[in-house]
Protein backbone atom coordinates (compact mmCIF):
# COMPACT_ATOMS: atom_id res chain seq x y z
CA UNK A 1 -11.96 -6.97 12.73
CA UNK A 2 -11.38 -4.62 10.14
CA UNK A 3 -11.74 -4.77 6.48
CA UNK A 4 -8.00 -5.71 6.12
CA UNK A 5 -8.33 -8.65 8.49
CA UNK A 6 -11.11 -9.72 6.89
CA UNK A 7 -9.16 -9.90 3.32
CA UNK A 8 -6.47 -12.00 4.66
CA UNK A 9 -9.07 -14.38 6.19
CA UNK A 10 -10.83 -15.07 3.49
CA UNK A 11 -7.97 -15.37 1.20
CA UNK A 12 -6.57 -17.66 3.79
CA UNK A 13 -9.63 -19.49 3.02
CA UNK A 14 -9.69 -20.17 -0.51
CA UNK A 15 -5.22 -20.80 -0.56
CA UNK A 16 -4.42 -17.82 -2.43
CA UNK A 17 -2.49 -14.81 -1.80
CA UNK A 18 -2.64 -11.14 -1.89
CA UNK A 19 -2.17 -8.45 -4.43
CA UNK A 20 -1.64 -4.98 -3.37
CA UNK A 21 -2.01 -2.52 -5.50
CA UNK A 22 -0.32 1.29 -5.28
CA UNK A 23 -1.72 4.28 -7.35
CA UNK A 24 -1.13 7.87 -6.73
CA UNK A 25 -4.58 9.55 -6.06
CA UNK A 26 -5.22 12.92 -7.96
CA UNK A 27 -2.79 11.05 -11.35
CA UNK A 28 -2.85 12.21 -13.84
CA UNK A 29 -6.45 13.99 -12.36
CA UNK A 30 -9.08 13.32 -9.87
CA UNK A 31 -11.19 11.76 -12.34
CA UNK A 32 -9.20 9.51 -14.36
CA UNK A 33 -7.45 8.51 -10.84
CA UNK A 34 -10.92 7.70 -9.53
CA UNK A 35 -11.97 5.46 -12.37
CA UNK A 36 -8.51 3.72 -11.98
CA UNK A 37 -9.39 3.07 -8.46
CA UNK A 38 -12.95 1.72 -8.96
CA UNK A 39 -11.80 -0.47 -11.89
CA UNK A 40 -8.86 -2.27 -9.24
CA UNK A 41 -11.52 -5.13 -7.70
CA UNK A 42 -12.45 -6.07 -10.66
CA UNK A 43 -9.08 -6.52 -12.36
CA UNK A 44 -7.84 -9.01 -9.11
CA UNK A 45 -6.30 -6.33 -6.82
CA UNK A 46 -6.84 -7.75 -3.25
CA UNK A 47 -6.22 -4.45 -1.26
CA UNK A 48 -5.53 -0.64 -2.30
CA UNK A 49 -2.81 1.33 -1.24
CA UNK A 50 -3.98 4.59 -2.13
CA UNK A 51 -1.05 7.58 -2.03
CA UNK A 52 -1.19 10.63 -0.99
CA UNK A 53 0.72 13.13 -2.96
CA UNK A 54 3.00 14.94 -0.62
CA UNK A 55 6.19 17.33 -1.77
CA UNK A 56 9.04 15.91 -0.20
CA UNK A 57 8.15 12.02 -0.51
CA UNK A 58 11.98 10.42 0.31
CA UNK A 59 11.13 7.17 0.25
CA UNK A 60 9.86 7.29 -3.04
CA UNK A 61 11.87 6.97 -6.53
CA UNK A 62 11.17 9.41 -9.29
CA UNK A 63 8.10 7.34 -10.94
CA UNK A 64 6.02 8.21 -7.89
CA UNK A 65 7.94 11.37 -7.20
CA UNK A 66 6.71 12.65 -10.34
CA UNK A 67 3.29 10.98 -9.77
CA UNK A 68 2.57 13.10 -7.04
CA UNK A 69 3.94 16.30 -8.65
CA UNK A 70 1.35 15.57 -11.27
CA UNK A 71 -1.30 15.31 -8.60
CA UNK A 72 -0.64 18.35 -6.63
CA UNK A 73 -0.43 20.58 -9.58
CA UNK A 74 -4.14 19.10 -10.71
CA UNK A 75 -5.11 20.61 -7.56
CA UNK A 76 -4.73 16.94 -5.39
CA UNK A 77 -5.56 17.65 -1.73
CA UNK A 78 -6.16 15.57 1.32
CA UNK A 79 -9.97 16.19 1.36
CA UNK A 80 -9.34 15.36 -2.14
CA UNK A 81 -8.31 11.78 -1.32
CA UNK A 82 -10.96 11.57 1.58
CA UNK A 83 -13.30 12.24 -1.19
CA UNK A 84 -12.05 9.59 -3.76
CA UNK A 85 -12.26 7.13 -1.10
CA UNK A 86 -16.02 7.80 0.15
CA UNK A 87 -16.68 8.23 -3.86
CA UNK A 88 -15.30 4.37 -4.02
CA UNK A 89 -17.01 2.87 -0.79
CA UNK A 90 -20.25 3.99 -2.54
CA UNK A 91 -20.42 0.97 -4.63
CA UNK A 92 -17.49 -1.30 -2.84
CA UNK A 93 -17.97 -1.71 0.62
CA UNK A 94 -15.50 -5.04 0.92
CA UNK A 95 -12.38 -4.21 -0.88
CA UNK A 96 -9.62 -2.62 2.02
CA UNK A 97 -7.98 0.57 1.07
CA UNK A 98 -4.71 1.45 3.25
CA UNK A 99 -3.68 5.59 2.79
CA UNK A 100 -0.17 5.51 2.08
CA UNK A 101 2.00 8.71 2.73
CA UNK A 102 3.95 10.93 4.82
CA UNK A 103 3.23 12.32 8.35
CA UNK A 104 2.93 16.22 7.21
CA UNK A 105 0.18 16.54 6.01
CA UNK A 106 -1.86 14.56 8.69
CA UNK A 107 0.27 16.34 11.53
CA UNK A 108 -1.22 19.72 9.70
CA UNK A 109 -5.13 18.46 9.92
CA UNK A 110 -4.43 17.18 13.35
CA UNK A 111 -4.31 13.93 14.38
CA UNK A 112 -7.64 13.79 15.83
CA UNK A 113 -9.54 15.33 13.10
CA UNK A 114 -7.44 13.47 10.27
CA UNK A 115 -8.25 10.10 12.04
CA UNK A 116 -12.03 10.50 12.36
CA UNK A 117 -11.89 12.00 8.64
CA UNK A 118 -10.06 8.87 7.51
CA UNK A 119 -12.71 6.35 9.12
CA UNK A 120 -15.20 8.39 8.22
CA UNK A 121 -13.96 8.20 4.35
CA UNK A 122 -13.74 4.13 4.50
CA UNK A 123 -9.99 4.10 4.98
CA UNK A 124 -9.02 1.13 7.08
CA UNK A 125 -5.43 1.35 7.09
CA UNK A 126 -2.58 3.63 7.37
CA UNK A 127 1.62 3.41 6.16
CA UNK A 128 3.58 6.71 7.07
CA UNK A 129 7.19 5.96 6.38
CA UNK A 130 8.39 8.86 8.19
CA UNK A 131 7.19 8.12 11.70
CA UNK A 132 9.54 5.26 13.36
CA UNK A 133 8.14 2.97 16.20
CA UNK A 134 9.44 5.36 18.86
CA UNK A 135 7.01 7.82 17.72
CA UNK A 136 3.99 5.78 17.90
CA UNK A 137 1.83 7.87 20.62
CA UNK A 138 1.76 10.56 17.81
CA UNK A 139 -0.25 8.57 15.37
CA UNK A 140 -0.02 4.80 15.65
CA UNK A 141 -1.63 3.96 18.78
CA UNK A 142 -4.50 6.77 17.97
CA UNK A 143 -5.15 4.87 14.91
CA UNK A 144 -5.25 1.82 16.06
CA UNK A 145 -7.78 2.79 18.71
CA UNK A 146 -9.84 5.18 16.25
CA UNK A 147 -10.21 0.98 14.50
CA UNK A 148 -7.23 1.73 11.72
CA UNK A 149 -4.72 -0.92 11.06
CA UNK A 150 -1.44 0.69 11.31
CA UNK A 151 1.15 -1.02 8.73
CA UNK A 152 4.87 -1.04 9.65
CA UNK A 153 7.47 -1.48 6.91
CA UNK A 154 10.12 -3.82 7.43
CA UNK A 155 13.57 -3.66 5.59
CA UNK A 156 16.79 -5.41 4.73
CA UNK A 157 18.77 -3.67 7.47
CA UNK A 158 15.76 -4.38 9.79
CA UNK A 159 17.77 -6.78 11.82
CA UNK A 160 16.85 -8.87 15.04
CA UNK A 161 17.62 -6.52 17.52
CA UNK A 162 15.31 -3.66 15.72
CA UNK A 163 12.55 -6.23 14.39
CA UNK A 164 10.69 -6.21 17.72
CA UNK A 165 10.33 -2.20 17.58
CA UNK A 166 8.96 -2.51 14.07
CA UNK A 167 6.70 -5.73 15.09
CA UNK A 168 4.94 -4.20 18.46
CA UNK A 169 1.89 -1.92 17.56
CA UNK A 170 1.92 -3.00 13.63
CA UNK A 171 -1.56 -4.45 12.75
CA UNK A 172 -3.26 -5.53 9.55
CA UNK A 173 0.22 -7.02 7.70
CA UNK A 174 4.04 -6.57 7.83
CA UNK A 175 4.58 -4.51 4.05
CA UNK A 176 8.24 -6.22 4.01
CA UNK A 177 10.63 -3.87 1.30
CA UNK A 178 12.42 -6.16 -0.86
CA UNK A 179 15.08 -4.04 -1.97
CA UNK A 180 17.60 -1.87 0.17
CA UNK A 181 16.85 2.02 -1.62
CA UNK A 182 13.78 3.72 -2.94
CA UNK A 183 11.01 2.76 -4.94
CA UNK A 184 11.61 1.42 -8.64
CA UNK A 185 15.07 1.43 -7.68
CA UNK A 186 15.89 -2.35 -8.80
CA UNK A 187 14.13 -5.62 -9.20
CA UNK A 188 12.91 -8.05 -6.52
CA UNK A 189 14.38 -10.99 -6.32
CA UNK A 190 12.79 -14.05 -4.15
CA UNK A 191 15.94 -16.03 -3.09
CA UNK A 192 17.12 -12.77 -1.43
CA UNK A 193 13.45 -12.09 0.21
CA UNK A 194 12.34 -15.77 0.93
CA UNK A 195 14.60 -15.98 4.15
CA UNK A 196 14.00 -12.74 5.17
CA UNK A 197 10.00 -13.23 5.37
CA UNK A 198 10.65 -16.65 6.65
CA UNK A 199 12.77 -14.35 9.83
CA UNK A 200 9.75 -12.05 10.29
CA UNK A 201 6.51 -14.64 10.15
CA UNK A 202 8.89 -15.76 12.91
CA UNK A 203 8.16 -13.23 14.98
CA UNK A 204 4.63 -12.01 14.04
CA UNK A 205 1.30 -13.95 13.17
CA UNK A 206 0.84 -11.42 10.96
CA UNK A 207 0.91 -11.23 6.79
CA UNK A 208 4.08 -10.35 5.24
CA UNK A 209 3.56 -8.72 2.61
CA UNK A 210 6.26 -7.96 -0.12
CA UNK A 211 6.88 -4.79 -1.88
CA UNK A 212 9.29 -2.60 -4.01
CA UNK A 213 11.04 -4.20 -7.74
CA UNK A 214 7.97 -6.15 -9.08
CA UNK A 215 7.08 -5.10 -12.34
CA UNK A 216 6.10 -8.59 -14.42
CA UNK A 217 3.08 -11.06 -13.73
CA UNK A 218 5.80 -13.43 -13.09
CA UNK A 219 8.09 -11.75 -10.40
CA UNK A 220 4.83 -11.11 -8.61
CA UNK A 221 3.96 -14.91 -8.94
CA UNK A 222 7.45 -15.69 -7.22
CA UNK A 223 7.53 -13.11 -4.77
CA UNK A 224 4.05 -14.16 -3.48
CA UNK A 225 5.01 -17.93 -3.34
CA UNK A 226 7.51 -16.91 -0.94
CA UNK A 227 5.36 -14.62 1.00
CA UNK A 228 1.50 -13.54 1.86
CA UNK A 229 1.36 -11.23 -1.17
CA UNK A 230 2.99 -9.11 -3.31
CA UNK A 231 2.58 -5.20 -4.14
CA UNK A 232 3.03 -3.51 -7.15
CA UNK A 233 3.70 0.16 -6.94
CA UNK A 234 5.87 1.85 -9.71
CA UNK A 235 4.88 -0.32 -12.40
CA UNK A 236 1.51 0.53 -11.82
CA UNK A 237 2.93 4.24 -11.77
CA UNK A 238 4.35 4.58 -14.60
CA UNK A 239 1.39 3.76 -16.94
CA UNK A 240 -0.59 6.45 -15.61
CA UNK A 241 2.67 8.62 -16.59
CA UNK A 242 2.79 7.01 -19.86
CA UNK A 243 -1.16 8.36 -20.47
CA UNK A 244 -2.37 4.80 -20.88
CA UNK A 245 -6.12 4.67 -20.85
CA UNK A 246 -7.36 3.40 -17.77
CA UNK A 247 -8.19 0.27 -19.78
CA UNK A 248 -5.35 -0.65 -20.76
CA UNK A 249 -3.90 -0.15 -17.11
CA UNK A 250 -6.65 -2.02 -15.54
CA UNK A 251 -5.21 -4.50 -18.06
CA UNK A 252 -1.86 -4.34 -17.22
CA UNK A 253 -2.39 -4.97 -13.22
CA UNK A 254 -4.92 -8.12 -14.01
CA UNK A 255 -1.94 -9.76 -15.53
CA UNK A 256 -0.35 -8.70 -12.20
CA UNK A 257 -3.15 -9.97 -9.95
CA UNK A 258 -3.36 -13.34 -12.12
CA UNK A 259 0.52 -13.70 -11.30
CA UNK A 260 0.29 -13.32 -7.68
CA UNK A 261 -2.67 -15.23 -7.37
CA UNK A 262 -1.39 -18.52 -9.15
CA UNK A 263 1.58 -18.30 -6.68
């Protein structure tokens, strides 16, 4: 059982659902992202999605875009974000942190070596939106036995002929997108994403989580009442671009954990 599974179970427990949190590692710097990241537990965040930068990112809008950009030219590298995680697991051993990103710059470490790194690091779980089920020898099924959930995204145009595919060697949770497009691109709405989780717990005993267009405590509250959880990425984002103080942000997403959590 990994630190993911764990999560869900005990939040399973006590009736309440998830809040997933996105930041860009290495924004707007390695330290000021770090202190972000230590600060999440304690503002409600249920799980981490940690990103790593990368320079072609397509399924990202321009608030993360630009997120990374700012992290790569501070000098934001994959041993980096290996780093920032085994900084964190020095003084939070519970809270599940999932590497978001592309498959470039793990194909370029090597599979093997990237894998053992990652686990080594306290990663538990991995989304890489460029690598579709049919390519899941490469890195999906190594991860998976190396004892990292692998997390499949599911889409509007993810229909019932392609949902199997997506559904076979995803562990951990379903991260379902809410919108058709890239991030930031519009707002979430729950009538349009209630039936559409409703379709996938169908077919999986797995959490559905829902992502993409939440950016208020109370769209988080209404997407999680109509799924396992809610994830808040470009909102998150663009604080850090807006040179917040990590107060303030820390701030900002406890209103967004306290939304999703009274769903």
């Amino acid at each position: 059982m990994t630190r993911i599974d764990r999560k869900f179970a005990d939040l399973r427990a006590e009736g309440k659902k998830a809040f997933v949190a996105y930041v860009m590692a290495g924004d707007p710097d390695y330290d000021s992202s770090l202190d972000l990241i230590k600060g999440l537990p304690a503002a409600g965040v249920d799980i981490i999605e940690l990103g790593q930068p990368f320079t072609d990112p397509m399924a990202d809008g321009p608030t993360i875009q630009l997120a990374g950009q700012r992290a790569l030219k501070a000098g934001q590298t994959m041993d980096k974000t290996l780093q920032m995680a085994r900084a964190f697991r020095e003084t939070d051993d519970s809270t599940p942190i999932v590497m978001m990103g592309y498959y470039n710059p793990i194909y370029n470490r090597g599979v093997e070596r990237f894998l053992q790194d990652a686990k080594d690091a306290g990663i538990d779980g991995l989304i890489v939106v460029d690598l579709p089920p049919e390519e899941d020898d490469e890195l999906c099924i190594p991860a998976q036995n190396a004892g990292l959930n692998f997390i499949r995204l599911a889409t509007p145009t993810t229909d019932d002929k392609r949902l199997p595919k997506v559904l076979q060697n995803t562990s951990g949770f379903v991260y379902y997108v809410s919108i058709t497009g890239i991030t930031g691109a519009a707002a979430a709405s729950a009538t349009d994403v209630a039936p559409e989780v409703a379709r996938i717990k169908a077919s999986t005993d797995l959490p559905v989580i829902v992502g993409f267009g939440i950016r208020s405590p109370e769209t988080a509250q209404e997407i999680a009442s109509v799924a396992d959880g809610a994830v808040v990425g470009s909102a998150i984002v663009k604080q850090v671009e807006e040179g917040k103080p990590v107060s303030d942000i820390l701030a900002f997403v406890k209103g967004l954990a306290d939304g999703a959590h009274r769903a």
